[in-house]
N, C-alpha and C. Protein backbone atom coordinates (compact mmCIF):
# COMPACT_ATOMS: atom_id res chain seq x y z
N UNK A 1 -58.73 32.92 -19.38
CA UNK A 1 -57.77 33.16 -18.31
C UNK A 1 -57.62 34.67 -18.13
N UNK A 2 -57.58 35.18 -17.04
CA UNK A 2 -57.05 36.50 -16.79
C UNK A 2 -55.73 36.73 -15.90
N UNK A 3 -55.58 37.48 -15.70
CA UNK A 3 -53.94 38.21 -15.26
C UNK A 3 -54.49 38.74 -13.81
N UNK A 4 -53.47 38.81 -12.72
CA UNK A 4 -53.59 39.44 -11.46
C UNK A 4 -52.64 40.42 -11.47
N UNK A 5 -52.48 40.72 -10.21
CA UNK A 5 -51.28 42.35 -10.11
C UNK A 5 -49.90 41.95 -10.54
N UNK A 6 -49.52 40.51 -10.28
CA UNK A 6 -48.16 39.99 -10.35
C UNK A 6 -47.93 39.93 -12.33
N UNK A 7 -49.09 40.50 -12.82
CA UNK A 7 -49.06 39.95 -14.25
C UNK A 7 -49.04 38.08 -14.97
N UNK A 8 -49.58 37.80 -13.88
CA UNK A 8 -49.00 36.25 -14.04
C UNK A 8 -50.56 35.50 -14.35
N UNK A 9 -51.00 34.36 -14.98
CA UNK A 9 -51.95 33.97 -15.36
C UNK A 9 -52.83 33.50 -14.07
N UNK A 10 -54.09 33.49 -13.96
CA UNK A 10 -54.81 32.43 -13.34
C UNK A 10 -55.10 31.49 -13.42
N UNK A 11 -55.12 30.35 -12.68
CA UNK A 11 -55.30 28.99 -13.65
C UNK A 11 -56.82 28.45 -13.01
N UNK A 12 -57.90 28.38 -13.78
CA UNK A 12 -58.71 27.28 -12.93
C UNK A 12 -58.47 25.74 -13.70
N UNK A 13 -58.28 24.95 -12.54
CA UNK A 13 -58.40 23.38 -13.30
C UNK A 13 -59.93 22.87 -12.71
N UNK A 14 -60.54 22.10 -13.91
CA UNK A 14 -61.57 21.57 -13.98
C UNK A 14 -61.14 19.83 -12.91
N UNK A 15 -61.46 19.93 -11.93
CA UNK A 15 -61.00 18.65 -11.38
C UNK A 15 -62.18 17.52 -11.51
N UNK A 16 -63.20 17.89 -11.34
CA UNK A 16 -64.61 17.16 -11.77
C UNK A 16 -65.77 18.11 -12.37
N UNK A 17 -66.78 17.45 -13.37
CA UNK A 17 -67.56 18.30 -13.22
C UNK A 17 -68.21 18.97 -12.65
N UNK A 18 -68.23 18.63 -11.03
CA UNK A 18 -69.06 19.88 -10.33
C UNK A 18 -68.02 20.49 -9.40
N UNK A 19 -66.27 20.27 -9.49
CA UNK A 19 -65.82 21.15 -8.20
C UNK A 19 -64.71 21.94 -9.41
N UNK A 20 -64.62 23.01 -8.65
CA UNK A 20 -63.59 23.77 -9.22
C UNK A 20 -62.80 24.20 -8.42
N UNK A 21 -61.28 23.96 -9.33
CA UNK A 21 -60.32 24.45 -8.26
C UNK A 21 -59.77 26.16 -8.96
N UNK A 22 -59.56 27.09 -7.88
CA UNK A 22 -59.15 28.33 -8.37
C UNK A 22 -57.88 28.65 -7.92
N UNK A 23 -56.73 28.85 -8.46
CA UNK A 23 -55.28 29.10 -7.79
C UNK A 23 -55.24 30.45 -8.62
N UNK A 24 -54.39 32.10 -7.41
CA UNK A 24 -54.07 32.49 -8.17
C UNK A 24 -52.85 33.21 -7.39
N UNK A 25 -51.87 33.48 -7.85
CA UNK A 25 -50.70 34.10 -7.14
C UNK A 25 -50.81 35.58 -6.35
N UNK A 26 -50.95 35.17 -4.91
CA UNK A 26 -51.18 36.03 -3.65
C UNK A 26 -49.78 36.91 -3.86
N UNK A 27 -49.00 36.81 -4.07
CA UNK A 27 -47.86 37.47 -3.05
C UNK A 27 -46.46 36.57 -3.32
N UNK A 28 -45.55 37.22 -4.01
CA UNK A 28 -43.97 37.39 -3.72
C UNK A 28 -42.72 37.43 -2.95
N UNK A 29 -42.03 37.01 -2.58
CA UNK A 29 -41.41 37.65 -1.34
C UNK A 29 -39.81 37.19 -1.34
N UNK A 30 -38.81 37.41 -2.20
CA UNK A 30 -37.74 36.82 -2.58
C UNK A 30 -38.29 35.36 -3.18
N UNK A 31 -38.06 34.10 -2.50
CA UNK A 31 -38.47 33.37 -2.90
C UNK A 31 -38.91 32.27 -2.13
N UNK A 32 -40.02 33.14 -1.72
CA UNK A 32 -41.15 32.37 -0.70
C UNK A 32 -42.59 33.21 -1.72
N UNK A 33 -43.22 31.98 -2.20
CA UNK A 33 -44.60 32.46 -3.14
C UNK A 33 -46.09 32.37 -2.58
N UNK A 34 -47.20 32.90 -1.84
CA UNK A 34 -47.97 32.64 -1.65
C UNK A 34 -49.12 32.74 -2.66
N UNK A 35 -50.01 31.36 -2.48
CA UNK A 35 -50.83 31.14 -3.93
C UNK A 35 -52.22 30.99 -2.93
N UNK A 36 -52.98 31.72 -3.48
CA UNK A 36 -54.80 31.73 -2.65
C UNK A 36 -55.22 30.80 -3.67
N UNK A 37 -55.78 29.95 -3.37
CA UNK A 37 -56.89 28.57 -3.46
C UNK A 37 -58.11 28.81 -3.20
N UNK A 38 -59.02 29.22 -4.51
CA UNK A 38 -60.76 28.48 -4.02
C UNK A 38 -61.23 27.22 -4.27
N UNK A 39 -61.98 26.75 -3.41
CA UNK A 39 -62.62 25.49 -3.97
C UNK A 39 -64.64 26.52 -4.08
N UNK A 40 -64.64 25.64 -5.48
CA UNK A 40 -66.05 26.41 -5.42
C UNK A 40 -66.79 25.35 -6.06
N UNK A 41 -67.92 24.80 -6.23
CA UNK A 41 -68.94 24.01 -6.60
C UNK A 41 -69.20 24.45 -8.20
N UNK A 42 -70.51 23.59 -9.03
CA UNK A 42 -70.92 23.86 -10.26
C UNK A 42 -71.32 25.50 -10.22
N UNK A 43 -71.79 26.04 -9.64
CA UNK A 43 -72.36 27.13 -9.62
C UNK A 43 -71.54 28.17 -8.99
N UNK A 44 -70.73 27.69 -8.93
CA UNK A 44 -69.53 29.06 -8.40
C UNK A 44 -69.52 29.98 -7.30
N UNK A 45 -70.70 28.86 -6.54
CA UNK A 45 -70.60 29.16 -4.65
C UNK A 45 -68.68 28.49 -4.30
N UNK A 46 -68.55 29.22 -3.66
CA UNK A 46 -67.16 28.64 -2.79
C UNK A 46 -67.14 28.28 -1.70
N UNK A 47 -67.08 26.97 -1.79
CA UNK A 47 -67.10 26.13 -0.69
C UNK A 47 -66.02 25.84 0.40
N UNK A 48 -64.85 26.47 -0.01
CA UNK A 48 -63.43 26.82 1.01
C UNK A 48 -62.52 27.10 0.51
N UNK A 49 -61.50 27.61 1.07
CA UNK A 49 -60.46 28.77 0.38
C UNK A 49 -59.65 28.23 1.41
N UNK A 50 -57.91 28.84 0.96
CA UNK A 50 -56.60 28.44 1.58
C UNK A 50 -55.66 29.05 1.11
N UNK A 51 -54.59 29.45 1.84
CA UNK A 51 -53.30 29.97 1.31
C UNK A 51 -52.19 28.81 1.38
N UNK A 52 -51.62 29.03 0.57
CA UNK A 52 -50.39 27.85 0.58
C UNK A 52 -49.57 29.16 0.03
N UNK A 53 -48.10 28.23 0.81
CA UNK A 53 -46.93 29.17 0.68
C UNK A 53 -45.91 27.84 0.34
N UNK A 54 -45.18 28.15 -1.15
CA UNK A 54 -44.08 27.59 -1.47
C UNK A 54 -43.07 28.18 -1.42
N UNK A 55 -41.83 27.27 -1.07
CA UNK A 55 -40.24 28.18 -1.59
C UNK A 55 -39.90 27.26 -2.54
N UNK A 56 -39.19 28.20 -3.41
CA UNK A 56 -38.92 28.34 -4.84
C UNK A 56 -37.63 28.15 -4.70
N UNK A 57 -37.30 27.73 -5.82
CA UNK A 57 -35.77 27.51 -6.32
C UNK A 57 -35.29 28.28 -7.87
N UNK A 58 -34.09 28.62 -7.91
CA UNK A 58 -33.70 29.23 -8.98
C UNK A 58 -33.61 28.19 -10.07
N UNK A 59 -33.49 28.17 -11.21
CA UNK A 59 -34.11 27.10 -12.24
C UNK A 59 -32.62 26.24 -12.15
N UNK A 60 -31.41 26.62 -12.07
CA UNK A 60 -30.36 25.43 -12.09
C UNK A 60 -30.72 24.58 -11.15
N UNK A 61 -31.02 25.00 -9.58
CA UNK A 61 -30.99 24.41 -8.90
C UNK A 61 -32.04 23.73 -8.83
N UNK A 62 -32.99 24.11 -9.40
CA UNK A 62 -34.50 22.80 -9.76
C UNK A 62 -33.86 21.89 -10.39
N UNK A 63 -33.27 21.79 -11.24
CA UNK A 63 -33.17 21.10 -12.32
C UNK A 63 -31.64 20.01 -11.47
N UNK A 64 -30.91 20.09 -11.13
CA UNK A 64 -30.43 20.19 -9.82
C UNK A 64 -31.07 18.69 -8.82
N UNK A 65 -31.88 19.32 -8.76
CA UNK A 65 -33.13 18.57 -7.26
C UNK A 65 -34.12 17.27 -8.51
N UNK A 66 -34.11 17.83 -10.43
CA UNK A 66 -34.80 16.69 -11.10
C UNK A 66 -36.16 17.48 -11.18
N UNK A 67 -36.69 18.86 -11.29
CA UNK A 67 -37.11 19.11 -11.62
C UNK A 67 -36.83 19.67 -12.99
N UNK A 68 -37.84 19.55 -14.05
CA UNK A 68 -37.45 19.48 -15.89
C UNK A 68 -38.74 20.34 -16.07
N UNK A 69 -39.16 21.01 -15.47
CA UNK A 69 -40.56 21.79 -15.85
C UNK A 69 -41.34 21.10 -15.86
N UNK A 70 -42.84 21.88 -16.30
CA UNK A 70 -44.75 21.37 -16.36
C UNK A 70 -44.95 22.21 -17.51
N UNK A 71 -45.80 21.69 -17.89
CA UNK A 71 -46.60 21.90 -19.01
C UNK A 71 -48.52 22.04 -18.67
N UNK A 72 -48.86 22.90 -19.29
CA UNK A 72 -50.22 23.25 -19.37
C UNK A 72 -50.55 22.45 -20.13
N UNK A 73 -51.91 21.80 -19.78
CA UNK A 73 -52.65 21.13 -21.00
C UNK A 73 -52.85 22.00 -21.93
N UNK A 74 -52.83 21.08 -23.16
CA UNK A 74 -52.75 22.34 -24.21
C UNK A 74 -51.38 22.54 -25.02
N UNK A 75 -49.96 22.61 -24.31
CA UNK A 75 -48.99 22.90 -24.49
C UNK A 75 -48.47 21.82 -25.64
């Protein structure tokens, strides 16, 4: 795993053996988060890319709405 400007991890998840998904945190903005998405094949051609933009919640109020956190495999 490596780190971007935000200091925050990259995650690739293995979704099958030949596609890969790449998420890594674009951009900040109070609390609106934009996350860049590759999709790339076995060989690490990229086959399409996307921005997604979430709004965020402060952790009472997740928890609040029934969100209890995620866990990394691994964890």
């Amino acid at each position: 795993m490596s780190r971007n400007r935000y200091n925050c991890f990259l995650a690739s998840l293995w979704l099958l053996p030949c596609i890969v998904i790449i998420a890594s945190l674009h951009h900040i903005s109070h609390n609106i988060v934009t996350i860049h998405l590759t999709l790339a094949n076995s060989q690490g051609e990229v086959c399409d890319e996307a921005e997604t933009i979430y709004y965020t919640f402060v952790p009472e109020k997740a928890q609040e709405m029934g969100f209890s956190g995620c866990k990394v495999e691994g964890e």
